[in-house]
C-alpha atoms as a PDB file:
ATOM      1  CA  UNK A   1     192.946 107.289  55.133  1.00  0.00           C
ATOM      2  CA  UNK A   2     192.813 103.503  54.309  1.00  0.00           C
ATOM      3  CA  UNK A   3     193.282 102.271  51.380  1.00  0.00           C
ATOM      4  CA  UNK A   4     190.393 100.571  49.680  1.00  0.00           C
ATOM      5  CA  UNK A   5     191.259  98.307  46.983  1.00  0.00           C
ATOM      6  CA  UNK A   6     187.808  97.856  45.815  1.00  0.00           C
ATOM      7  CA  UNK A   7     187.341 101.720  45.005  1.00  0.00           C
ATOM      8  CA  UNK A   8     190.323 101.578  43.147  1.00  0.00           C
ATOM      9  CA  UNK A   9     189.156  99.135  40.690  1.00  0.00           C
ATOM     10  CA  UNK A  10     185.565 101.142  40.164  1.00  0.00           C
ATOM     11  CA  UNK A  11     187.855 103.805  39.238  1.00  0.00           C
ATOM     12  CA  UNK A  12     190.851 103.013  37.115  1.00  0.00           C
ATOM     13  CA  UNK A  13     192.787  99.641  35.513  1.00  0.00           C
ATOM     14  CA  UNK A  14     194.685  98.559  38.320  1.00  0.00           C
ATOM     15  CA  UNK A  15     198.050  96.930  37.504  1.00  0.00           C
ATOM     16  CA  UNK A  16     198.937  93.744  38.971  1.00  0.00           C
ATOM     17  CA  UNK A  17     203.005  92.866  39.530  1.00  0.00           C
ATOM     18  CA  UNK A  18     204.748  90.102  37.079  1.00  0.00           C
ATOM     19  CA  UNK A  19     205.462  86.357  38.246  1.00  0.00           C
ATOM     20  CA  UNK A  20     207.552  86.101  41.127  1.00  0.00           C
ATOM     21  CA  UNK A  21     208.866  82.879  40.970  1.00  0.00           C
ATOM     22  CA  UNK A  22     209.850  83.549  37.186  1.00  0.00           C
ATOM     23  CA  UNK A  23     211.749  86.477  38.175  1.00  0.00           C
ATOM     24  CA  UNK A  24     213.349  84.302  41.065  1.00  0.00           C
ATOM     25  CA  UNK A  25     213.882  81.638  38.566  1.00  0.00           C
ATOM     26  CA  UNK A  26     216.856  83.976  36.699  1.00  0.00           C
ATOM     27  CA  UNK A  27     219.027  84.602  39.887  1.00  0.00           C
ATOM     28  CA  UNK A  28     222.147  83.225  40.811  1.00  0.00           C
ATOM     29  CA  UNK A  29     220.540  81.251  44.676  1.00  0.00           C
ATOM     30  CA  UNK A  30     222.233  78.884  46.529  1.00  0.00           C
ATOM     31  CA  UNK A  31     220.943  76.296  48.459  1.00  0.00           C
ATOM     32  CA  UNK A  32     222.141  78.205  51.461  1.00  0.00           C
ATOM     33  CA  UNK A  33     219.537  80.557  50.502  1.00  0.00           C
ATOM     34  CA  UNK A  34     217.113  78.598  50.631  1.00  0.00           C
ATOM     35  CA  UNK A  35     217.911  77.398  54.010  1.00  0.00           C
ATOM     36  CA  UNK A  36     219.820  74.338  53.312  1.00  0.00           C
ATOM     37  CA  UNK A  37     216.584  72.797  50.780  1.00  0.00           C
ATOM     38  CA  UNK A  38     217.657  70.889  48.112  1.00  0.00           C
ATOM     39  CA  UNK A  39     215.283  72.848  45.339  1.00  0.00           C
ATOM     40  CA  UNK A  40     213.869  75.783  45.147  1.00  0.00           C
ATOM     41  CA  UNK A  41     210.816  76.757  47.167  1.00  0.00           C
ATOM     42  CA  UNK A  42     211.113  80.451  46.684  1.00  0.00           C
ATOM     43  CA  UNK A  43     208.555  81.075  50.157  1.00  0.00           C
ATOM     44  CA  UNK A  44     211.375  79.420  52.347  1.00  0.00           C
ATOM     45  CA  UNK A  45     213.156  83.129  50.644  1.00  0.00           C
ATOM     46  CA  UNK A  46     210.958  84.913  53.359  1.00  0.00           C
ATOM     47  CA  UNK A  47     212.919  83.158  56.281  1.00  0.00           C
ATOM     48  CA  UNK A  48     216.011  83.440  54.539  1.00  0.00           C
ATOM     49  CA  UNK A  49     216.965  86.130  51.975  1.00  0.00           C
ATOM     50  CA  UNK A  50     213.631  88.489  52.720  1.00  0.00           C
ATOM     51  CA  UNK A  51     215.659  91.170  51.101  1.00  0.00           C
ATOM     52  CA  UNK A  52     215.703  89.305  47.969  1.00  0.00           C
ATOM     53  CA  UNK A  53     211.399  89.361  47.905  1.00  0.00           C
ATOM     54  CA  UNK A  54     212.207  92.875  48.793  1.00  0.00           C
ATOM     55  CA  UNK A  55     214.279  93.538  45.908  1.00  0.00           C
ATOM     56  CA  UNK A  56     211.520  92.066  43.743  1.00  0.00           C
ATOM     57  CA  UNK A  57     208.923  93.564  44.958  1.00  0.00           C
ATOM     58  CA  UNK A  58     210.593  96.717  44.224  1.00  0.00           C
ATOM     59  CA  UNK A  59     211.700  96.804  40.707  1.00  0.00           C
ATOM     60  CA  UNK A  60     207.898  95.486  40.507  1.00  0.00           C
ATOM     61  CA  UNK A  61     206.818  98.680  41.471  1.00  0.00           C
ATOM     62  CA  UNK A  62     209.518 100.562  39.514  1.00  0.00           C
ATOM     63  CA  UNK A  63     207.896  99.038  36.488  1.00  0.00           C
ATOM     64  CA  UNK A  64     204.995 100.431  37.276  1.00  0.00           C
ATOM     65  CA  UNK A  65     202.657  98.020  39.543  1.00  0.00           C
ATOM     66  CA  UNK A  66     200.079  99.319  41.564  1.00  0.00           C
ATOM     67  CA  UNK A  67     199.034  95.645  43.471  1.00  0.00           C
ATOM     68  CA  UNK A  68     202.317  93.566  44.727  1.00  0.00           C
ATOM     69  CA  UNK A  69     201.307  89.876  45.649  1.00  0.00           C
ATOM     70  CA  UNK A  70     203.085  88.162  48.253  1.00  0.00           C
ATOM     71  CA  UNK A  71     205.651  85.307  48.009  1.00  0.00           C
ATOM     72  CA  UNK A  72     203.090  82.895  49.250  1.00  0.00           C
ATOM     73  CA  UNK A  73     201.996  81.405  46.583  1.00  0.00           C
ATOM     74  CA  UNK A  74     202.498  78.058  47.279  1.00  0.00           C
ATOM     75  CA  UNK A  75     202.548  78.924  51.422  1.00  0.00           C
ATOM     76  CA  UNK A  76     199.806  76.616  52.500  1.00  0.00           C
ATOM     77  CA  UNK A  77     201.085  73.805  55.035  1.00  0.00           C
ATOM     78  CA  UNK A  78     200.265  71.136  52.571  1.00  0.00           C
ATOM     79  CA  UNK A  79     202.556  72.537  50.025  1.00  0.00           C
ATOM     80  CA  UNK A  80     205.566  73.371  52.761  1.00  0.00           C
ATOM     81  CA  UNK A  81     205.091  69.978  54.455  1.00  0.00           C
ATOM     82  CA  UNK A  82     206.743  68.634  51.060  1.00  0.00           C
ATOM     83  CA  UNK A  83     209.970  70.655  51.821  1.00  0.00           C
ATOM     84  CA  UNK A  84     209.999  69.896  55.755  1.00  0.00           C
ATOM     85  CA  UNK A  85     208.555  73.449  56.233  1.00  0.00           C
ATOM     86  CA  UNK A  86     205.079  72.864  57.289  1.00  0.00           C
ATOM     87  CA  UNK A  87     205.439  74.256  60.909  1.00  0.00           C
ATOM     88  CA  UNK A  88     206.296  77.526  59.510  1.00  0.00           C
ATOM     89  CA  UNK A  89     203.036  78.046  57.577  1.00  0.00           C
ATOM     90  CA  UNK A  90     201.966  80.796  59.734  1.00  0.00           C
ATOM     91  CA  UNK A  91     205.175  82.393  60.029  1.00  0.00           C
ATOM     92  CA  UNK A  92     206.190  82.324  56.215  1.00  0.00           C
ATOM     93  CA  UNK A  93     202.659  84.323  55.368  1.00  0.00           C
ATOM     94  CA  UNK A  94     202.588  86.687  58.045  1.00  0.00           C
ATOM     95  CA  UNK A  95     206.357  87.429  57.199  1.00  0.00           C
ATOM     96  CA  UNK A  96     205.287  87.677  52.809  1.00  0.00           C
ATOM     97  CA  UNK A  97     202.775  90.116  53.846  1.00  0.00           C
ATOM     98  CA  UNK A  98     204.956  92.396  56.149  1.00  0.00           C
ATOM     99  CA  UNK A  99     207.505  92.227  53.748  1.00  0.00           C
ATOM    100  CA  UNK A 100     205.309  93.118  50.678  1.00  0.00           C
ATOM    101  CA  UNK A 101     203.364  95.833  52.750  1.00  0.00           C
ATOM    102  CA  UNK A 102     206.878  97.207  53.658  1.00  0.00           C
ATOM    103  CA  UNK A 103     207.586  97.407  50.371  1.00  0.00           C
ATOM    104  CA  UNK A 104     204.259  98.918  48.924  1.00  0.00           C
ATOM    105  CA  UNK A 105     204.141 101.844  51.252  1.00  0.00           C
ATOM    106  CA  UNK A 106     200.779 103.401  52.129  1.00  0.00           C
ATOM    107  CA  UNK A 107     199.404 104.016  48.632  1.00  0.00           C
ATOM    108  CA  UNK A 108     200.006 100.966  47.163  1.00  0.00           C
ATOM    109  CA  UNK A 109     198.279  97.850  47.456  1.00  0.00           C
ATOM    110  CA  UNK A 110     198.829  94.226  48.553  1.00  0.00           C
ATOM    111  CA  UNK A 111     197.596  90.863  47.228  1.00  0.00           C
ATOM    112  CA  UNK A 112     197.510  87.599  49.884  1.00  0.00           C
ATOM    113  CA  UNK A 113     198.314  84.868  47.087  1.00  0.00           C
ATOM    114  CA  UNK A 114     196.543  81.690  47.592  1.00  0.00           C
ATOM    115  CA  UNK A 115     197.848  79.191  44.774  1.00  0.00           C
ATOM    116  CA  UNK A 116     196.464  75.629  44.631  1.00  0.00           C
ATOM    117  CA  UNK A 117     197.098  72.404  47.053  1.00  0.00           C
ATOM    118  CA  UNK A 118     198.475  70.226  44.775  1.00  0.00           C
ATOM    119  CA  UNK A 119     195.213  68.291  45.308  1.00  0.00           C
ATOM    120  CA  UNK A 120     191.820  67.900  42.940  1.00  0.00           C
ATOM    121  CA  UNK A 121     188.981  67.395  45.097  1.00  0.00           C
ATOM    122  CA  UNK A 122     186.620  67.170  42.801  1.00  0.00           C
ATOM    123  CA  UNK A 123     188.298  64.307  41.066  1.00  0.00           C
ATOM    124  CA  UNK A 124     187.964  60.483  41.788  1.00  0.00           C
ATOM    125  CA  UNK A 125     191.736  59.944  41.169  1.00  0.00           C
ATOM    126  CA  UNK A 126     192.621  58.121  44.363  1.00  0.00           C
ATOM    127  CA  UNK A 127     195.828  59.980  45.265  1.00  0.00           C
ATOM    128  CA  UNK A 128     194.844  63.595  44.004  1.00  0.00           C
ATOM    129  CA  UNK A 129     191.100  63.453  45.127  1.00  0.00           C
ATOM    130  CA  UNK A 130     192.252  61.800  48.752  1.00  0.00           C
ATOM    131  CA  UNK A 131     191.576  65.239  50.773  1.00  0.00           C
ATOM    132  CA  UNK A 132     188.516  66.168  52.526  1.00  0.00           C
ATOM    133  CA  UNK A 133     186.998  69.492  51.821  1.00  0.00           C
ATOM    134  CA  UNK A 134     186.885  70.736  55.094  1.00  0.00           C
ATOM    135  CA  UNK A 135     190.475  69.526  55.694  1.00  0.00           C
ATOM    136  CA  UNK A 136     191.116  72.192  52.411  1.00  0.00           C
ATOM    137  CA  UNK A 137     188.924  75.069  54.545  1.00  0.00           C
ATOM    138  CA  UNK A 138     191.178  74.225  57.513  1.00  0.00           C
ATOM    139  CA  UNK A 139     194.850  74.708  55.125  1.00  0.00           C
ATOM    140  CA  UNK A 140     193.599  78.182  53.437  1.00  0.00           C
ATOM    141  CA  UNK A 141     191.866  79.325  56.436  1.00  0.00           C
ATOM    142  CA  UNK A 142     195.400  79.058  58.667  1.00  0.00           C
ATOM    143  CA  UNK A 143     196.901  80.288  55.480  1.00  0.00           C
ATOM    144  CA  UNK A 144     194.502  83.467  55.427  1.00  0.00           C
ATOM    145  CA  UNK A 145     195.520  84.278  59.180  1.00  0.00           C
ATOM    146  CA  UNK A 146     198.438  84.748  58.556  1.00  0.00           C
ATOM    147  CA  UNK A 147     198.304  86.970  55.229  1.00  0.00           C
ATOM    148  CA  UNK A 148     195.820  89.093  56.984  1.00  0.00           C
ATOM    149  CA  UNK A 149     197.800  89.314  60.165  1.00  0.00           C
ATOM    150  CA  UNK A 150     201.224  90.566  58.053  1.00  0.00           C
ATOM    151  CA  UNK A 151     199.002  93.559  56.446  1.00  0.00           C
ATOM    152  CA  UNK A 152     197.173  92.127  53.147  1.00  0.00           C
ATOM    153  CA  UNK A 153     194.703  94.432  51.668  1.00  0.00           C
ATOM    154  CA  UNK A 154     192.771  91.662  49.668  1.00  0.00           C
ATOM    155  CA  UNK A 155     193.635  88.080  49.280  1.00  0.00           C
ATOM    156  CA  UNK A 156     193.807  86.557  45.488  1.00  0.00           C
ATOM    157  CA  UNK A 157     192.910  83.085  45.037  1.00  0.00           C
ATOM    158  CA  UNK A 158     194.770  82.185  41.860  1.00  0.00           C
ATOM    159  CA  UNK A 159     195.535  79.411  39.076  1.00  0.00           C
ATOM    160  CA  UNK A 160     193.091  76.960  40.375  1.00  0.00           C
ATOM    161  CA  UNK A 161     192.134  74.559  38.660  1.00  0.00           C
ATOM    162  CA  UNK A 162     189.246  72.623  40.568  1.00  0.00           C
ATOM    163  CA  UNK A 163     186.627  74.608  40.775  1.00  0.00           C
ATOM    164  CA  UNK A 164     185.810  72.847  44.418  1.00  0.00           C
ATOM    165  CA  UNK A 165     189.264  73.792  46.038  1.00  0.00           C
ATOM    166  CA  UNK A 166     188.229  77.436  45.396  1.00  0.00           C
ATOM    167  CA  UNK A 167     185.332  76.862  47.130  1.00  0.00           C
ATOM    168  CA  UNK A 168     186.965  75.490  49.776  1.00  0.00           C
ATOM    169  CA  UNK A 169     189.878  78.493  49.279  1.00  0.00           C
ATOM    170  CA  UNK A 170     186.778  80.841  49.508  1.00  0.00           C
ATOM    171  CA  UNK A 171     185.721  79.354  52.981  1.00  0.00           C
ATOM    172  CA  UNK A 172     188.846  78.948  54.469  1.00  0.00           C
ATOM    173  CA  UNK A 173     189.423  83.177  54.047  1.00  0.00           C
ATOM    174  CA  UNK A 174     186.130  83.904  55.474  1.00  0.00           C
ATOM    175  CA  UNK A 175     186.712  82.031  58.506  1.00  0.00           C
ATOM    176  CA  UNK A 176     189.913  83.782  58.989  1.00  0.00           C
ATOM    177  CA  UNK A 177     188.057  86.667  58.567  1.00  0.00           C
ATOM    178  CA  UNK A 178     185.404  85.496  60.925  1.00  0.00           C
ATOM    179  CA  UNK A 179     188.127  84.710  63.927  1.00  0.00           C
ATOM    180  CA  UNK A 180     189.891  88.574  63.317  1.00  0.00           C
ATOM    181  CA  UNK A 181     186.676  90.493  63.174  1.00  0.00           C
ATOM    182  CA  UNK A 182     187.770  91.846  59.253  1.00  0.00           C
ATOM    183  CA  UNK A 183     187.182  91.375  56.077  1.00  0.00           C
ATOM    184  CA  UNK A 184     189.171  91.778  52.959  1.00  0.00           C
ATOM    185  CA  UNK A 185     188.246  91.553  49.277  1.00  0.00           C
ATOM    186  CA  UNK A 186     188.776  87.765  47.574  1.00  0.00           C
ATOM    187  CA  UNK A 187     189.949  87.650  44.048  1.00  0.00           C
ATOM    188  CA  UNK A 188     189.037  84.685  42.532  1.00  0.00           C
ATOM    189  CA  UNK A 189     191.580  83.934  39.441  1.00  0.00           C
ATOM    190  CA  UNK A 190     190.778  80.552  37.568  1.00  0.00           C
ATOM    191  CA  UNK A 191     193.143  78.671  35.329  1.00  0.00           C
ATOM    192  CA  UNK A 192     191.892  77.572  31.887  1.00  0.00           C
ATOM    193  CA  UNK A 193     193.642  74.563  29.680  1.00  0.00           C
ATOM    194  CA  UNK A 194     194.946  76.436  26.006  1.00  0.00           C
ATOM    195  CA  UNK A 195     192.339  75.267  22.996  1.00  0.00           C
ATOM    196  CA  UNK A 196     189.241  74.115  25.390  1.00  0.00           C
ATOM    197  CA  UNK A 197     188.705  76.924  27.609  1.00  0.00           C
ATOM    198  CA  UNK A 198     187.651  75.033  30.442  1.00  0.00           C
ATOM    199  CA  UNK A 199     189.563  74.230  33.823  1.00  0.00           C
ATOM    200  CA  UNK A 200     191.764  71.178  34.293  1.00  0.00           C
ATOM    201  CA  UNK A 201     188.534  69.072  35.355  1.00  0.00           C
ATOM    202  CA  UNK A 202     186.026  70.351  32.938  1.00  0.00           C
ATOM    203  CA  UNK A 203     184.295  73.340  34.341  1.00  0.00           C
ATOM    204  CA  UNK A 204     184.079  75.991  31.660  1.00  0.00           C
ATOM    205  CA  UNK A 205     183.889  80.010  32.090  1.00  0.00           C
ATOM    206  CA  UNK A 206     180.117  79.841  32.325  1.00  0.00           C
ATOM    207  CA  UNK A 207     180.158  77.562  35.421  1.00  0.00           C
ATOM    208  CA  UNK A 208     183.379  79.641  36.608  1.00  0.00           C
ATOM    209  CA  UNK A 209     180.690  82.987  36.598  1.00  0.00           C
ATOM    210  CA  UNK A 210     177.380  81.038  38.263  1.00  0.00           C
ATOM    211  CA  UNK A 211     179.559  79.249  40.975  1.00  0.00           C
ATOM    212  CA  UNK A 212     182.092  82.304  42.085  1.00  0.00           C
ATOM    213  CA  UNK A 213     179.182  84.837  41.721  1.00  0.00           C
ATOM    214  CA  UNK A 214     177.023  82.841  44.018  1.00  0.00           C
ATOM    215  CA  UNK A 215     180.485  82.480  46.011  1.00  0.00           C
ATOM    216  CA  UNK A 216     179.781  86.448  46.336  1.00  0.00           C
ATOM    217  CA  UNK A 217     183.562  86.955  45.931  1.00  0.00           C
ATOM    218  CA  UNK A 218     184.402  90.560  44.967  1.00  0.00           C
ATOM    219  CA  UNK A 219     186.545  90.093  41.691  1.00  0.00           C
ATOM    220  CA  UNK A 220     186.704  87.129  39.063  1.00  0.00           C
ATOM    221  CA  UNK A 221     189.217  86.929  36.729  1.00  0.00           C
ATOM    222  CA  UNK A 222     191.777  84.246  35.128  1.00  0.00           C
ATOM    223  CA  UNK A 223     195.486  83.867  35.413  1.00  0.00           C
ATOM    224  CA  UNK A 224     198.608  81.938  34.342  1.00  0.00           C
ATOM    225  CA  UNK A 225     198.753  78.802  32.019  1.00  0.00           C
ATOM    226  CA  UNK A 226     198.168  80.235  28.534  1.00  0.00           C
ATOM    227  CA  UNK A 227     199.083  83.802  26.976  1.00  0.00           C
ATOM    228  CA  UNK A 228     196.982  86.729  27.010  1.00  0.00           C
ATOM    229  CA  UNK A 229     195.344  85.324  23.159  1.00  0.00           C
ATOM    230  CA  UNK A 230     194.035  82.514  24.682  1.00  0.00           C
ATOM    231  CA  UNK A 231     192.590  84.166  27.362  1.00  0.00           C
ATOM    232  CA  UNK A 232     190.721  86.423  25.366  1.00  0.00           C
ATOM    233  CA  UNK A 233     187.289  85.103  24.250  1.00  0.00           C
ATOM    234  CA  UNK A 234     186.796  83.991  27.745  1.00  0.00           C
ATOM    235  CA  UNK A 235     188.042  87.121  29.178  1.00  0.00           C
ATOM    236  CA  UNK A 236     185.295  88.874  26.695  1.00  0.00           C
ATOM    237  CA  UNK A 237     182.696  86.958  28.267  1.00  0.00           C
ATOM    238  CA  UNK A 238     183.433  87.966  31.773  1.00  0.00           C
ATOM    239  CA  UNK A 239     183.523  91.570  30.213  1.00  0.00           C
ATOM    240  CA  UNK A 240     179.894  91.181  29.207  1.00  0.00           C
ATOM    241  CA  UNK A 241     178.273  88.890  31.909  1.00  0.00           C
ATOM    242  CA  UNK A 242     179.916  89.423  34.996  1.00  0.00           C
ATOM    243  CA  UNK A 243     178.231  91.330  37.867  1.00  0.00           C
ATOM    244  CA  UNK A 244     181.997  91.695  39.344  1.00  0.00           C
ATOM    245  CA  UNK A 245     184.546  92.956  38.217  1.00  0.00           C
ATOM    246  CA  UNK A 246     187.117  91.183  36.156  1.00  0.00           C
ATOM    247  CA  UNK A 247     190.622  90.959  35.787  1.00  0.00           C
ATOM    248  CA  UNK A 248     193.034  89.283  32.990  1.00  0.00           C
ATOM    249  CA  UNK A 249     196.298  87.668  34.258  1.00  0.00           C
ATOM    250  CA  UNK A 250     198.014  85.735  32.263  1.00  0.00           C
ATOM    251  CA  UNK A 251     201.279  84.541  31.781  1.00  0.00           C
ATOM    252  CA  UNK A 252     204.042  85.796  28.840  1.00  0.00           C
ATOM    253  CA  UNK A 253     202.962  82.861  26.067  1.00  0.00           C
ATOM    254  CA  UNK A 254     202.583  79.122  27.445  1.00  0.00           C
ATOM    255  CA  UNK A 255     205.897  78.385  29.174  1.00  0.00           C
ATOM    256  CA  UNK A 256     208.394  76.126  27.588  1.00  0.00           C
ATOM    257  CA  UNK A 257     211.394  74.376  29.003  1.00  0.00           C
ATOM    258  CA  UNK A 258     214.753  75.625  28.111  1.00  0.00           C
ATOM    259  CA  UNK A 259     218.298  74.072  27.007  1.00  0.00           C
ATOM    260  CA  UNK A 260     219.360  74.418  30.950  1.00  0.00           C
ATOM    261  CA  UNK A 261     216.281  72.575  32.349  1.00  0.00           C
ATOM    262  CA  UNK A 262     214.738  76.503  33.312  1.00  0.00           C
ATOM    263  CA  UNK A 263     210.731  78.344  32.598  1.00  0.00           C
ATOM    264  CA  UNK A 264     210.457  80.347  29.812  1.00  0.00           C
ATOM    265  CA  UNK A 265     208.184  82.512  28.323  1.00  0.00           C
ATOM    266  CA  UNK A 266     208.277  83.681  24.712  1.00  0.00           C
ATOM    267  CA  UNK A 267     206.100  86.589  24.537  1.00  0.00           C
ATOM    268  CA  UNK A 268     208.073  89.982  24.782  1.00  0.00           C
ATOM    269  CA  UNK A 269     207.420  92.558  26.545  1.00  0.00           C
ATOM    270  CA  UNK A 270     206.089  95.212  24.470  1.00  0.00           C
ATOM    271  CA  UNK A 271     203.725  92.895  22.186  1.00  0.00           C
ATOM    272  CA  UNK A 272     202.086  91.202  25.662  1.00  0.00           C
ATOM    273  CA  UNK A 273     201.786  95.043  26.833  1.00  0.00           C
ATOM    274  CA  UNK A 274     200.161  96.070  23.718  1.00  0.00           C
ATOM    275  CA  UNK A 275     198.083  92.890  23.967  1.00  0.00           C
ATOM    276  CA  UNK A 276     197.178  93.771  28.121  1.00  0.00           C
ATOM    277  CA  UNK A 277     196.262  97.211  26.623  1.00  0.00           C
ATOM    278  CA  UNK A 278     193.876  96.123  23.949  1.00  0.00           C
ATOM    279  CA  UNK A 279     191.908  93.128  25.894  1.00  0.00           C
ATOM    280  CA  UNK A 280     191.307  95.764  29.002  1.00  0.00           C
ATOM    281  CA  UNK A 281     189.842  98.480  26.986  1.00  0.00           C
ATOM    282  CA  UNK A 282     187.526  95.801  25.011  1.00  0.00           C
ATOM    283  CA  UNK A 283     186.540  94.345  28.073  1.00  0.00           C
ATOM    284  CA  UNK A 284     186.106  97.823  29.771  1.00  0.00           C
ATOM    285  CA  UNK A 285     184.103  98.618  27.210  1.00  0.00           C
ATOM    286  CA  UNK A 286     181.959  95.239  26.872  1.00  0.00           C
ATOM    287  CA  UNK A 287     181.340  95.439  30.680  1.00  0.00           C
ATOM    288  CA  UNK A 288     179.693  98.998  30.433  1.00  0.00           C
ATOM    289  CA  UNK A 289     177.310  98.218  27.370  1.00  0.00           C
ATOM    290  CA  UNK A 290     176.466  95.150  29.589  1.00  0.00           C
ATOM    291  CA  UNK A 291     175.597  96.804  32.272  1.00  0.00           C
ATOM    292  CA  UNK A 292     173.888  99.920  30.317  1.00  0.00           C
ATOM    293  CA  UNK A 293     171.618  97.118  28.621  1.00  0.00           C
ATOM    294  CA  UNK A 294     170.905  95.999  32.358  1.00  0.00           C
ATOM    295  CA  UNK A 295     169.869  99.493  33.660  1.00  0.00           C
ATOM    296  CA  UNK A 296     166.224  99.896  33.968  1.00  0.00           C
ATOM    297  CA  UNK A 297     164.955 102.810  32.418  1.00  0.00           C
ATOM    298  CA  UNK A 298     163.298 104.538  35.422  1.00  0.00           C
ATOM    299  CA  UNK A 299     165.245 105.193  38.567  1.00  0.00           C
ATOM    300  CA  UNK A 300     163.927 102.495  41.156  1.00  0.00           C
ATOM    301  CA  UNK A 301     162.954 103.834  44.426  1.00  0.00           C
ATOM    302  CA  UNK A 302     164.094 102.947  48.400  1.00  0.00           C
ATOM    303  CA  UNK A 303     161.749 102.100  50.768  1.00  0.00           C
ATOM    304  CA  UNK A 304     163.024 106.053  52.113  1.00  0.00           C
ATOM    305  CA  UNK A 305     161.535 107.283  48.485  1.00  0.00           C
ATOM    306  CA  UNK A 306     164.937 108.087  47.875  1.00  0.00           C
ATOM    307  CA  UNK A 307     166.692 106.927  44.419  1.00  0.00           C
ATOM    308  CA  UNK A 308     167.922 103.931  44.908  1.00  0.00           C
ATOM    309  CA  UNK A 309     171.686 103.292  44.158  1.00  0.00           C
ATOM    310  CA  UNK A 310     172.748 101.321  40.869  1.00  0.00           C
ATOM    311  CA  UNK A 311     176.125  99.650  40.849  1.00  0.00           C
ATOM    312  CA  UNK A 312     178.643 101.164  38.743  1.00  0.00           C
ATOM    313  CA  UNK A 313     180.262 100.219  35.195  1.00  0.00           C
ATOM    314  CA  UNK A 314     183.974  99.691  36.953  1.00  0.00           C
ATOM    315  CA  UNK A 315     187.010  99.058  34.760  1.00  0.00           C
ATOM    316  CA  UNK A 316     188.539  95.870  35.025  1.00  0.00           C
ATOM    317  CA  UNK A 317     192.160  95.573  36.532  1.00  0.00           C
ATOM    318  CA  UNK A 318     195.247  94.300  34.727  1.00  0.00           C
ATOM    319  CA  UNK A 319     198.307  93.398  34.688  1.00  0.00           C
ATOM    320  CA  UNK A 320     202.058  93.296  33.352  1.00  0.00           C
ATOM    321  CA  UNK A 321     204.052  89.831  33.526  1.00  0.00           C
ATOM    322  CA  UNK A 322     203.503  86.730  34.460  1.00  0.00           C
ATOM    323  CA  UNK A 323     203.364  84.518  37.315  1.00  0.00           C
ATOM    324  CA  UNK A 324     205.605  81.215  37.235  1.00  0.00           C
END
């Protein structure tokens, strides 16, 4: 039976994996391991040490994650061209997936991660807005290929922060999609700035919903730059408006550089837990009185004459850790 990542989500809180590149961040690599880089771009791992991604993948699952995202996060060729790696795109995110499907068996599920270009754009900064958009379509669509080829069961666009690049993000999937004659769910994950709420160019949470909604993506959700407290007014907004469902990623705390030059994050784990645990069952709950409030109160009926079908009040999936 395939799996079906979407029913899951109608069904139960579905519990993402922590950061991978935080967790890669506390072992003892070489630059051997990363094939001879100097630096660490943990996707040149997946040529290299795969059993390493292995290894992470599976105390990720140990800890209890239901969703494993691949090491791909920053696997698009505009990102590897800056470590001499960009005619391996294709290679590095077909190899993440097959590596993370490996690892997640048949039950499990797992996440193509898209992370951002580098580039805004949106913006009229001359070096950072200097890409076209359908150059951006071009990088996530090869990037897509290859995630679905390796075995990805839905492909996560995540800690964006130009609300234009996920367009373009959006796009590039569904022409990958197009070319393979498949589809797989898009998570949209957005990346808000701590103490404004709104994305690094301005867009706020309300122009996050219209745009990714009309997007017709199949999740929307935020990730990464601030702690699960600063997620969570604009979290409970998503809870009550959203048509989709949501999810709440965020890092441990806002990370902080320390005495060694290395990412950390303060929060602990059993307070961001606890925290995790309180912010899904308020949204949860916010998203069903939401869409209770929008149920009519006679049964609509089909063209057949037969009741017509509703969508469902789905719980919104989690998750434990962080991504780097």
């Amino acid at each position: 039976m395939p799996r079906d990542y979407l029913a899951a989500i109608r069904e139960r809180v579905v519990v993402f994996d922590g950061g991978m590149g935080a967790t890669l961040e506390q072992f003892d690599l070489t630059s051997e391991d990363y094939g001879g880089l100097q630096g660490k771009c943990h996707e040149a791992l997946v040529l290299n040490r795969p059993d390493v991604i292995q290894g992470v993948h599976e105390s990720m699952l140990e800890a209890g994650a239901e969703v494993l995202e691949t090491d791909t996060f920053q696997a698009s060729r505009l990102k590897l061209e800056e470590w001499g790696l960009g005619e391996h795109t294709h290679e590095i995110n077909v190899k993440a997936a097959q590596i993370a499907r490996r690892t997640a068996g048949e039950e499990r599920f797992v996440a193509g991660s898209i992370g951002p270009t580098g580039f805004l754009p949106a913006s009229d900064d001359p070096t950072l807005g200097d890409i076209s958009f359908r150059r951006l379509v071009e990088v996530f669509a090869e990037q897509a290929r290859g995630l679905l080829e390796g075995g990805a069961d839905l492909i996560i666009v995540e800690t964006a922060q130009d609300i234009l690049e996920v367009k373009a993000s959006i796009f590039g999937a569904r022409e990958a999609f197009a070319e393979a004659g498949r589809t797989l769910p898009i998570q949209a994950s957005v990346s808000l700035l701590p103490q404004g709420g709104k994305m690094l160019l301005g867009t706020d949470i309300q122009a996050v919903l219209t745009t990714l909604a009309a997007l017709d993506v199949d999740v929307i959700g935020l990730n990464c730059s601030t702690g699960p407290e600063d997620m969570r007014e604009a979290i409970r907004f998503l809870g009550e408006r959203s048509p989709l469902p949501v999810h709440c990623i965020p890092n441990a705390g806002l990370p902080l550089q320390g005495p060694d030059g290395e990412t950390i994050f303060p929060e602990r784990p059993e307070p961001l837990a606890a925290t995790l645990a309180s912010s899904s069952s308020a949204t949860a709950s916010a998203s069903s009185a939401a869409a209770a409030a929008r149920r009519p109160n006679t049964s609509p009926r089909s063209r057949s004459g037969s009741p017509a079908r509703s969508r469902p009040s789905v719980p919104r999936p989690g998750r434990r850790g962080s991504r780097a």
